[in-house]
Protein backbone atom coordinates (compact mmCIF):
# COMPACT_ATOMS: atom_id res chain seq x y z
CA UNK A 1 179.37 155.75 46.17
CA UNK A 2 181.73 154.40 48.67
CA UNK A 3 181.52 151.10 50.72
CA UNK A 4 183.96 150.53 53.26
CA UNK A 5 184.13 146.63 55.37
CA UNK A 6 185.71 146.40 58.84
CA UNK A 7 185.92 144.52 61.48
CA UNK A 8 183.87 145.36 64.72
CA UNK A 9 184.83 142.78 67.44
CA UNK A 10 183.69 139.37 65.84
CA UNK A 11 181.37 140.41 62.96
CA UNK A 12 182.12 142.50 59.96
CA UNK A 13 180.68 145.44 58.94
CA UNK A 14 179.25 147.72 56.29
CA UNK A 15 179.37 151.57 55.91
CA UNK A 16 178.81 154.07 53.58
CA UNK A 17 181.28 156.62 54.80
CA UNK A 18 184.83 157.05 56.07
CA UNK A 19 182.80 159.27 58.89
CA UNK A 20 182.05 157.23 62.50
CA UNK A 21 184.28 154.84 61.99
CA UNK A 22 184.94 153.16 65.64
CA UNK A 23 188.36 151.82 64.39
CA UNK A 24 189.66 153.03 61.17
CA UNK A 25 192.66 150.90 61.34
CA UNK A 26 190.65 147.98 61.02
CA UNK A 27 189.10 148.63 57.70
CA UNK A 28 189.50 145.69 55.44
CA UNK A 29 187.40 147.14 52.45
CA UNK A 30 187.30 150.43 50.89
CA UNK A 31 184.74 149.65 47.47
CA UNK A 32 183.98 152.81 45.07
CA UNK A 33 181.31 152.20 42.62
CA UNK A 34 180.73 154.76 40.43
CA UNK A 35 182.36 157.95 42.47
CA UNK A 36 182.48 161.41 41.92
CA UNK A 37 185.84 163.04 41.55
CA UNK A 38 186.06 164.25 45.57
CA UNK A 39 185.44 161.06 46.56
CA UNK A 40 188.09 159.23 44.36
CA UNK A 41 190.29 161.99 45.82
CA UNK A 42 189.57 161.89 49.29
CA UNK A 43 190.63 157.74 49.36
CA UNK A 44 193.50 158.45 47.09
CA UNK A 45 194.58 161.38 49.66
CA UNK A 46 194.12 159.47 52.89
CA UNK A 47 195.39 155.81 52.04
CA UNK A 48 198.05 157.22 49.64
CA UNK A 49 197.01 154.99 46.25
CA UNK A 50 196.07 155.82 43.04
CA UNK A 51 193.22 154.64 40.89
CA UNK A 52 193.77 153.53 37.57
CA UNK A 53 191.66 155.76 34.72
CA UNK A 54 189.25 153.99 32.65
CA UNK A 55 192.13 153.90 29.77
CA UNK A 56 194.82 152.14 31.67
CA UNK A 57 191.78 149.64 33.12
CA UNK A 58 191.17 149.13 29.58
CA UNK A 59 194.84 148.31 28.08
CA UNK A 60 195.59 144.88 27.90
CA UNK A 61 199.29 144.83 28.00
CA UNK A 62 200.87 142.82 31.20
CA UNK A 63 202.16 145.76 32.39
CA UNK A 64 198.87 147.21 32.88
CA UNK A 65 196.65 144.23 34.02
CA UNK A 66 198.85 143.50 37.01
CA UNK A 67 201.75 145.19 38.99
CA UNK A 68 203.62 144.70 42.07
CA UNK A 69 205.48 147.34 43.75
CA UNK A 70 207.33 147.26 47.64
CA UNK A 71 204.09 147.95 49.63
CA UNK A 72 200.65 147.05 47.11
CA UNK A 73 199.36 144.89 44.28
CA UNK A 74 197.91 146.98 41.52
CA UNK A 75 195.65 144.26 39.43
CA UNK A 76 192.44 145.13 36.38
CA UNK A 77 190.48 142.43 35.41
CA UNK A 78 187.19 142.41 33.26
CA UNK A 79 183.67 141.39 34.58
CA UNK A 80 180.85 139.93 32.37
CA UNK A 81 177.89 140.61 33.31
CA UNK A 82 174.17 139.51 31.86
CA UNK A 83 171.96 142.91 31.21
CA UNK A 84 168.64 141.11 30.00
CA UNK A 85 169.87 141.42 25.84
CA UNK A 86 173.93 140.87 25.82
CA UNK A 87 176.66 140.11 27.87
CA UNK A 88 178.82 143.47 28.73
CA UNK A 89 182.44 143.41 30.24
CA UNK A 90 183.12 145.87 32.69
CA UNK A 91 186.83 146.85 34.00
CA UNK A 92 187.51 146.24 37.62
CA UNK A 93 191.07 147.71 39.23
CA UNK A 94 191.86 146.11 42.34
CA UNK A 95 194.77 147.92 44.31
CA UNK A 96 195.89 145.77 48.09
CA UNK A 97 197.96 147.59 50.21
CA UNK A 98 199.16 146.85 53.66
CA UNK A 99 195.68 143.57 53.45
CA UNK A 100 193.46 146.19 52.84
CA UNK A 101 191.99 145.93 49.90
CA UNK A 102 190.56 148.86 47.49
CA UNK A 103 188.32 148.47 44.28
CA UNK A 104 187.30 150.78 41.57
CA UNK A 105 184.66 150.32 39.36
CA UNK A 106 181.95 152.12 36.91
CA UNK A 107 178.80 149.21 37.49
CA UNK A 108 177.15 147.44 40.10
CA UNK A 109 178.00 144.13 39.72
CA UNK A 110 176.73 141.25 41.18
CA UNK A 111 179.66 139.45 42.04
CA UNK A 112 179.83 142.35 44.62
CA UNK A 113 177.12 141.69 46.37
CA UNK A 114 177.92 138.15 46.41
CA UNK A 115 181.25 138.41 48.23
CA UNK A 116 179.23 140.95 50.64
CA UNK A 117 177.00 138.29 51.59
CA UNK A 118 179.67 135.52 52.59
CA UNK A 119 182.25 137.45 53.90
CA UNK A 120 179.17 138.12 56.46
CA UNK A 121 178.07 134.84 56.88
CA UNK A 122 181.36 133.66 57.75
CA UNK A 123 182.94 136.76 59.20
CA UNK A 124 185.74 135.07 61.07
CA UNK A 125 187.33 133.37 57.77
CA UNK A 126 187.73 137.19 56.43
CA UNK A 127 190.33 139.40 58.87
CA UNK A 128 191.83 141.10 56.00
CA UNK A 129 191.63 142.57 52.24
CA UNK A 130 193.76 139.71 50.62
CA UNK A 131 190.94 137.16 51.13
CA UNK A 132 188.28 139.58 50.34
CA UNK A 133 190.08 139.84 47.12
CA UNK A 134 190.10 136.02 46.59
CA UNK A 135 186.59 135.88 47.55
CA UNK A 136 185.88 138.50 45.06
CA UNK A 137 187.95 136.01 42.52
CA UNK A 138 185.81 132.77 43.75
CA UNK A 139 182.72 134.56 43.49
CA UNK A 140 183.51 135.75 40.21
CA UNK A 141 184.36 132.12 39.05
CA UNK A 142 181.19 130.91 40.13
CA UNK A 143 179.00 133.32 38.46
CA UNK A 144 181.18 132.48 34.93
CA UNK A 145 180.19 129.05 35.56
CA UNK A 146 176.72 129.91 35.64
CA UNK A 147 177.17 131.87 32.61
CA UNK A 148 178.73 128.54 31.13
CA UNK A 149 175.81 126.76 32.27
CA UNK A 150 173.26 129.33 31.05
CA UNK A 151 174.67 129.09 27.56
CA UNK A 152 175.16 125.49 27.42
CA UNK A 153 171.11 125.48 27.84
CA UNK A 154 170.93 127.58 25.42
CA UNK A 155 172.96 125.57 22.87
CA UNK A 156 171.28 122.03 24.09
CA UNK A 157 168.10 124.10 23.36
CA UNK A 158 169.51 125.10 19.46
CA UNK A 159 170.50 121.46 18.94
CA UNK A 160 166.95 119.76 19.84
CA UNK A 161 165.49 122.05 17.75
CA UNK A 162 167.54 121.24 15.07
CA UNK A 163 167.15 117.68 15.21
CA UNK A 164 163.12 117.62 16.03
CA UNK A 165 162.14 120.18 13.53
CA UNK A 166 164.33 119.50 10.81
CA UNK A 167 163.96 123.16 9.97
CA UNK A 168 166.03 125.63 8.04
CA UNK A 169 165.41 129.32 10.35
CA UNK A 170 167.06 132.07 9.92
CA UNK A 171 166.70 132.98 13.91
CA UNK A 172 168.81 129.86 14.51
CA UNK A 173 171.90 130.80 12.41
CA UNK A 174 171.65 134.23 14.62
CA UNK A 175 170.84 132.50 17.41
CA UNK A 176 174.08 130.07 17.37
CA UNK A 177 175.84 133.64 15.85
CA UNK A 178 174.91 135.47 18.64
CA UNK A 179 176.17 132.45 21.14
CA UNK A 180 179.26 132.32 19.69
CA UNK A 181 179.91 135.85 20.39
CA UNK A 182 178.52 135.12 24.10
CA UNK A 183 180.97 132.37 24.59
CA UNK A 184 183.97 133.79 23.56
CA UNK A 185 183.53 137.44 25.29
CA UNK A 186 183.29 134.94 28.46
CA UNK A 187 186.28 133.11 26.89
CA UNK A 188 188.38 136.17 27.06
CA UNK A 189 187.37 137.04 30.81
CA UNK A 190 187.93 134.51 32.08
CA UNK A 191 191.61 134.16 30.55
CA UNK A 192 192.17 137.52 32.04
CA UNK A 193 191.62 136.28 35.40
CA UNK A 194 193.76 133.26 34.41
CA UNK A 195 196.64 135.87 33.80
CA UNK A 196 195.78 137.94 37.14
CA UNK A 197 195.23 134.95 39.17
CA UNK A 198 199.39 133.48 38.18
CA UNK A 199 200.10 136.72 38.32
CA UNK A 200 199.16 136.73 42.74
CA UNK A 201 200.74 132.56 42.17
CA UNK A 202 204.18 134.39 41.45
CA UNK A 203 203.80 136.82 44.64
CA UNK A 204 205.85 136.72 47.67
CA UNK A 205 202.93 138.57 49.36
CA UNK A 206 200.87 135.98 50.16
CA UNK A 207 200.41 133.24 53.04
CA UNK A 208 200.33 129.66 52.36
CA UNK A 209 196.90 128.84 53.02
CA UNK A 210 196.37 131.84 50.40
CA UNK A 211 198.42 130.03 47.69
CA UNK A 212 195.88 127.13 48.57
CA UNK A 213 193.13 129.01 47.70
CA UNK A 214 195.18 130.62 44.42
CA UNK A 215 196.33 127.05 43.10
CA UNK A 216 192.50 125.72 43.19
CA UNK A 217 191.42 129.06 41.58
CA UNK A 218 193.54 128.38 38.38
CA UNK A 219 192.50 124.44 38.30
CA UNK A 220 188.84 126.32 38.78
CA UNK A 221 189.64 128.54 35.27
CA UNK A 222 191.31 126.16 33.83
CA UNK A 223 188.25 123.54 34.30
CA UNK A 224 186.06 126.53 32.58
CA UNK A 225 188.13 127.01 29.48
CA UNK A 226 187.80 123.94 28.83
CA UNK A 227 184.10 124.16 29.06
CA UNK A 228 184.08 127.15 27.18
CA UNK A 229 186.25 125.97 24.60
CA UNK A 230 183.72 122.52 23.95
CA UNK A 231 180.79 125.29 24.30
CA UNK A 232 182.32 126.57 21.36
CA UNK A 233 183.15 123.10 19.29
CA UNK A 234 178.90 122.30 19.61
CA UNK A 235 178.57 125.58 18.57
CA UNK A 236 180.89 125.13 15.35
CA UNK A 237 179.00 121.57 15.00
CA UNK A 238 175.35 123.38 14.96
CA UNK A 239 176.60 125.95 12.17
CA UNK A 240 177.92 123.08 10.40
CA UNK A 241 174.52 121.24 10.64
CA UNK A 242 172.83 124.47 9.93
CA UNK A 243 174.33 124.79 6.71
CA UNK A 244 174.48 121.14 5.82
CA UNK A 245 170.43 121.39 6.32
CA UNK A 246 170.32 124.62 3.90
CA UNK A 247 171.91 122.63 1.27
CA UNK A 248 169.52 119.49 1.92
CA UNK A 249 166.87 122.31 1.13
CA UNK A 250 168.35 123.73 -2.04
CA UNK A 251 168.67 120.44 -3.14
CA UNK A 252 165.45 119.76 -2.75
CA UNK A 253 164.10 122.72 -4.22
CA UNK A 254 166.67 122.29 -7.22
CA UNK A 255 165.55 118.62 -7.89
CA UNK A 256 161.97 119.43 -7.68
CA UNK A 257 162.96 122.30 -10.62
CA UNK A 258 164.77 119.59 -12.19
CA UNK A 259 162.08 117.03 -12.25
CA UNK A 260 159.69 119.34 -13.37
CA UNK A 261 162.10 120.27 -16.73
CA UNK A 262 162.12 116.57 -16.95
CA UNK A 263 158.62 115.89 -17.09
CA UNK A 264 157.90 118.44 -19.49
CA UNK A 265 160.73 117.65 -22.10
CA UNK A 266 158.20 115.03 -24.37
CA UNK A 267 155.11 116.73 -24.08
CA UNK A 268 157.27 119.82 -25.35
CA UNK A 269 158.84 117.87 -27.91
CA UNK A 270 155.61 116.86 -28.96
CA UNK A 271 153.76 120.00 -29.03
CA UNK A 272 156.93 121.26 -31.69
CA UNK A 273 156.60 118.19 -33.97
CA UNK A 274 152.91 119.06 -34.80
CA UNK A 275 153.41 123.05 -34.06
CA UNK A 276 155.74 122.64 -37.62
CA UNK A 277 153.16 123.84 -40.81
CA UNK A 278 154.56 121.55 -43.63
CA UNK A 279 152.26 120.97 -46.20
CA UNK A 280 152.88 117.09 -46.02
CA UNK A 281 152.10 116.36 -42.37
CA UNK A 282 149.82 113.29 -42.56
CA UNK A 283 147.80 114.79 -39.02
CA UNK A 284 147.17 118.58 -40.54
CA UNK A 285 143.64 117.14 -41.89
CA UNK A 286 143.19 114.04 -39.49
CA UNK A 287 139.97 115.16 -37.22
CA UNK A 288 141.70 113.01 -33.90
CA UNK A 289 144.83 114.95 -34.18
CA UNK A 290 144.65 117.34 -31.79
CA UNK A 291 143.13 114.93 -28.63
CA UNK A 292 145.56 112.74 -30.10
CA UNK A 293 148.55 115.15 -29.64
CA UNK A 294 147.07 116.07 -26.46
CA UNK A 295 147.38 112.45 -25.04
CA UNK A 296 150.15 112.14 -26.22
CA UNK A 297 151.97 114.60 -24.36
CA UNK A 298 149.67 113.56 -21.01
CA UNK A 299 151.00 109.40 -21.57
CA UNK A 300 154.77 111.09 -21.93
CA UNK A 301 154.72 112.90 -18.97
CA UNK A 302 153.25 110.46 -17.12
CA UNK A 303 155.83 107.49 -18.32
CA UNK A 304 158.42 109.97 -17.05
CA UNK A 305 156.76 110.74 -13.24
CA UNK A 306 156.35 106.79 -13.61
CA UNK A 307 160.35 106.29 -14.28
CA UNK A 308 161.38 108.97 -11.93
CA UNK A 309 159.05 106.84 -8.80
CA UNK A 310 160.09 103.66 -9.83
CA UNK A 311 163.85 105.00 -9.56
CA UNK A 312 163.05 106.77 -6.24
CA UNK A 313 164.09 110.37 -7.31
CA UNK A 314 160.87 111.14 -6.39
């Protein structure tokens, strides 16, 4: 599919097609999401660029997250995105030639449809594909934050259950698992933008009021690895508590074992004295032996459950 933005007197617009164009020259947006090889080839042919294959979008080296040549910016950055059960990262690969702007990518992605939506509502801030492509990058900030946010919940969520319930649940050691894998997938995004973003700081390609915009997008990242990385500390924190409240309960079961062996030590003790067959055992022929054994061992475990409350071990 192919999505092209341009300008059409004072308002921007949205095709579907490089056909009909009024003005091709004032195209601001070419967007492929999910193309088929004729279409990939018919951009690349006509605008002279290359896309990136899914390998290179994947490599992390420098080299092939961001590079500048004479005429274009070739950049790849990752995108998390929410699907209902996990968070997925999908590769992006921006290329800017001559302000417009191209994108390649495999999913449709909400931060998208997003930048769609403002660049229309204030169409005469947008005139050309370098501040689509920050607008992509803001958008894209503000949906991690609200991934940040979403997961904070989550943990505040963990951590009153914790400390109501007193609990020990399996669920919640995958549950704080399961958001520690969350928050630093998100981590790692958004320190690829980081990198792409001071990547465009070091350009001579830009205009001021774009270097504006860049600076407060880094002190925007910046402000969310920080949140990330105290996401992360709770997170640490609740698997500490976790397992400090597993121990409370095999300490608990242990003592209650314990006490138990305890208790029955005398009346044991007892029931081996007169369990012995020697011929000169005064009790063999006394008639109030046995109750008397017997009551015995019930007054020695009960002096010990006495001792143990008095102590408080119990």
């Amino acid at each position: 599919m192919i999505r092209l933005l341009y300008r059409n007197q004072r308002a921007i617009v949205k095709v579907e097609s490089l056909e009909g164009l009024e003005r091709p020259d004032d195209i601001i947006w070419i967007d492929l999401q999910d193309p088929n090889p004729t279409q990939v080839a018919e951009v690349e042919a006509v605008y002279n660029v290359r896309f990136m294959s899914e390998q290179e979008q994947a490599e992390i080296e420098s080299s092939s997250r961001y590079v500048e040549i004479a005429d274009r910016i070739t950049a790849n950055s990752n995108f998390l995105q929410f699907n209902g059960s996990e968070y997925e990262s999908h590769p992006v690969s921006f290329i800017l030639k001559e302000k417009v702007l191209f994108t390649y990518r495999e999913h449709d992605l909400r931060t998208f449809a997003e930048t769609v939506r403002k660049i229309k509502q204030n169409a005469l801030t947008t005139s050309n594909g370098t501040q689509v492509m920050l607008n992509l990058f803001e958008s894209r900030v503000d949906l991690d934050a609200d991934l940040i946010e979403n997961i904070s919940r989550e943990i505040s969520s963990i951590s009153k259950s914790l400390g109501i319930n007193k609990r020990v649940s399996e669920d919640i050691l995958l549950r704080i698992s399961e958001y520690q894998e969350f928050t630093m997938s998100l981590r790692e995004n958004i320190f690829d933008k980081q990198r792409v973003v001071s990547s465009m700081m070091r350009s001579e390609k830009f205009e001021s009021g774009e270097y504006d915009k860049l600076r407060i997008l880094l002190k925007d990242i910046s402000s969310l690895l920080e949140h990330t990385a105290f996401n992360f500390e709770r997170l640490e924190y609740l698997q500490d508590t976790f397992l400090g409240l597993v121990n409370i309960e095999q300490n608990k079961i242990i003592k209650i074992f314990t006490v138990a062996s305890v208790i029955f030590m005398p009346p044991t003790l007892i029931a081996s004295i007169y369990g012995m067959n020697f011929r000169s055992m005064p009790e063999l022929n006394w008639e109030e032996g046995y109750p008397f054994a017997i009551g015995l061992m019930l007054l020695s475990s009960g002096l010990t459950l006495l001792f143990f409350r008095r102590r408080g071990w119990l």
